[in-house]
C-alpha atoms as a PDB file:
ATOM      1  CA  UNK A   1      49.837  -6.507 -23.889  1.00  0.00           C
ATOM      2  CA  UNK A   2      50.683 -10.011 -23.975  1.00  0.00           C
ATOM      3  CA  UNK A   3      50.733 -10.405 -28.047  1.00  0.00           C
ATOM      4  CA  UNK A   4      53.084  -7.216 -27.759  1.00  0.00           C
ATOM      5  CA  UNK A   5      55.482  -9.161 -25.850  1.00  0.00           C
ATOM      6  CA  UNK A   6      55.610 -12.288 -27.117  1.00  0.00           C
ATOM      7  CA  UNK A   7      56.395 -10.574 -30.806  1.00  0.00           C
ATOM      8  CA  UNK A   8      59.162  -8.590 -28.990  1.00  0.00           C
ATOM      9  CA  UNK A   9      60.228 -11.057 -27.226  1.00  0.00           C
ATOM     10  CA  UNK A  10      60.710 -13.619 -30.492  1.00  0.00           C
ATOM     11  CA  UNK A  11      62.147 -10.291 -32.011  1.00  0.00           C
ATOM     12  CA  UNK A  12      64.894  -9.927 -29.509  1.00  0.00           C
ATOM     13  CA  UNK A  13      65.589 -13.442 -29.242  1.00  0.00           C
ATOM     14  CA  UNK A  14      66.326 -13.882 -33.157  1.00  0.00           C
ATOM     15  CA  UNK A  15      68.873 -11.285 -32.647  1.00  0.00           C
ATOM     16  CA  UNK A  16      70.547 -12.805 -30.051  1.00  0.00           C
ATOM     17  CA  UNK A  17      70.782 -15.672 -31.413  1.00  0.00           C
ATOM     18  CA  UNK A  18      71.754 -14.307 -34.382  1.00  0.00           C
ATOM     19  CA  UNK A  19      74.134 -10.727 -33.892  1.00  0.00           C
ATOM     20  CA  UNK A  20      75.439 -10.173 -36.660  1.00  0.00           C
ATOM     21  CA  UNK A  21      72.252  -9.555 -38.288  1.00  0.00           C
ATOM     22  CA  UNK A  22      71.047  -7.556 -35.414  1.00  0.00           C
ATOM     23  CA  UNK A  23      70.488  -4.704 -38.217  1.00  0.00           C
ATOM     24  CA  UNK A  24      67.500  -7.064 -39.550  1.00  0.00           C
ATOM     25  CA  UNK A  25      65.576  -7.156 -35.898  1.00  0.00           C
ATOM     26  CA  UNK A  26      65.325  -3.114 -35.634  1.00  0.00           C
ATOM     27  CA  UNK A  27      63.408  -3.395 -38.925  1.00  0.00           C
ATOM     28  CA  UNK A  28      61.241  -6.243 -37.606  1.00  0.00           C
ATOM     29  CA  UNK A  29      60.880  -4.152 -34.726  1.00  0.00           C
ATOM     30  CA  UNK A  30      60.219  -1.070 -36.940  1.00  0.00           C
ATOM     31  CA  UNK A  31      57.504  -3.474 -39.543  1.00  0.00           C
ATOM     32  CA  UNK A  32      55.690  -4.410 -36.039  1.00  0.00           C
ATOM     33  CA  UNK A  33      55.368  -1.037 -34.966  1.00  0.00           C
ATOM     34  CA  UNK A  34      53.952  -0.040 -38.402  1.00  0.00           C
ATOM     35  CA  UNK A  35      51.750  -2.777 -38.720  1.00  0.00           C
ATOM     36  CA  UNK A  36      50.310  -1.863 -34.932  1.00  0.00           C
ATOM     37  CA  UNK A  37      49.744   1.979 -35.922  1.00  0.00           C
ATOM     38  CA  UNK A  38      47.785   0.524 -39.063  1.00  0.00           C
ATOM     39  CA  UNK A  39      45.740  -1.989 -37.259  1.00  0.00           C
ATOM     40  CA  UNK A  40      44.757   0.705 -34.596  1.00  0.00           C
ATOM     41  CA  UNK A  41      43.563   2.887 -37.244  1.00  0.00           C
ATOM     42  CA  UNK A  42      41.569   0.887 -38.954  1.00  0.00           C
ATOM     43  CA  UNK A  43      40.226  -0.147 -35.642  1.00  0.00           C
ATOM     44  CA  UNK A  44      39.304   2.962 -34.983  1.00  0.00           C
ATOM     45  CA  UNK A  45      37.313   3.472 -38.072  1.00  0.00           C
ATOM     46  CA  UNK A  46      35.131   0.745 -37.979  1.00  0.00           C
ATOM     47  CA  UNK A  47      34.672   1.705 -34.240  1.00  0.00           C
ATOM     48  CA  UNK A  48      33.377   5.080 -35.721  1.00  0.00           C
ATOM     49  CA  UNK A  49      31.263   3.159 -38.687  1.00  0.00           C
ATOM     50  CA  UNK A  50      29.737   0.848 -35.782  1.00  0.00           C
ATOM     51  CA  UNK A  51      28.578   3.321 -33.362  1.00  0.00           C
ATOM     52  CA  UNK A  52      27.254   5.829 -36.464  1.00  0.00           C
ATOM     53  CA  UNK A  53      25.348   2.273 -37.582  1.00  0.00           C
ATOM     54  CA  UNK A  54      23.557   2.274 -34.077  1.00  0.00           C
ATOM     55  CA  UNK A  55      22.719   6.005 -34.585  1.00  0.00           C
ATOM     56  CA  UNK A  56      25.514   7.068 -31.888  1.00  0.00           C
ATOM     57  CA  UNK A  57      27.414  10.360 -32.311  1.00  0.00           C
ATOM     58  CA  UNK A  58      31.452   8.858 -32.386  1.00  0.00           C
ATOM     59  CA  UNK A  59      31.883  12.596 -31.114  1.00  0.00           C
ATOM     60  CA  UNK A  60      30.092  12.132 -28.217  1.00  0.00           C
ATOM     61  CA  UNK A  61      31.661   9.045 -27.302  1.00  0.00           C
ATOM     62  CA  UNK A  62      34.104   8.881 -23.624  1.00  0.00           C
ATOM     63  CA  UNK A  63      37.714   8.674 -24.626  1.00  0.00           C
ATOM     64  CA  UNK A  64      37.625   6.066 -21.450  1.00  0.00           C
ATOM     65  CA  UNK A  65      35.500   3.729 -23.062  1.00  0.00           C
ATOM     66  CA  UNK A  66      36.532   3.877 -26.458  1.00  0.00           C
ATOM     67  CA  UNK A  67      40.248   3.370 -24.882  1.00  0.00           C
ATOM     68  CA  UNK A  68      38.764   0.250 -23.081  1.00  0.00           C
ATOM     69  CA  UNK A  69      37.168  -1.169 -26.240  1.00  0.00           C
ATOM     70  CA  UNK A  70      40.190  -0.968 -28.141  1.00  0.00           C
ATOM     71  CA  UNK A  71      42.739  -2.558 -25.623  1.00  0.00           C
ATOM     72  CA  UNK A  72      40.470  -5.455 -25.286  1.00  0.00           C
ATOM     73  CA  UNK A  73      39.878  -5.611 -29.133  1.00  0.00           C
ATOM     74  CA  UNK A  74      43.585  -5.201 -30.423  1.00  0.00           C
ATOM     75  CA  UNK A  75      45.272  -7.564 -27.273  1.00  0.00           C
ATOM     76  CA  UNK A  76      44.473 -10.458 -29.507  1.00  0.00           C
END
């Protein structure tokens, strides 16, 4: 995903520009990743919230297309 990227790549850049404090990116990195898992979550929950609204059963749902949904949702 582009918006992965261009946080990684600002990431990785900082600590080359800046190596000494290389120590501080890998918990950028590790604040990123967190904040991802979290975002996907509650993603996922409102996803669930949505489709129960509409009177869908979320356990009836394709993995495909809930996959689909998400990566368009979260790429921005």
């Amino acid at each position: 995903m582009d918006k992965d990227r261009r946080v990684i790549c600002k990431i990785i850049s900082w600590m080359l520009d800046n190596p000494d404090k290389s120590g501080m990116a890998y918990t950028e990195l590790e604040h990123y990743i967190e904040d991802v898992r979290s975002e996907a979550i509650w993603w996922m929950h409102a996803d669930v919230c949505t489709m129960l609204d509409s009177g869908d059963d979320p356990r009836q749902a394709e993995v495909p297309d809930i996959y689909s949904r998400a990566m368009t949702d979260l790429a921005t």
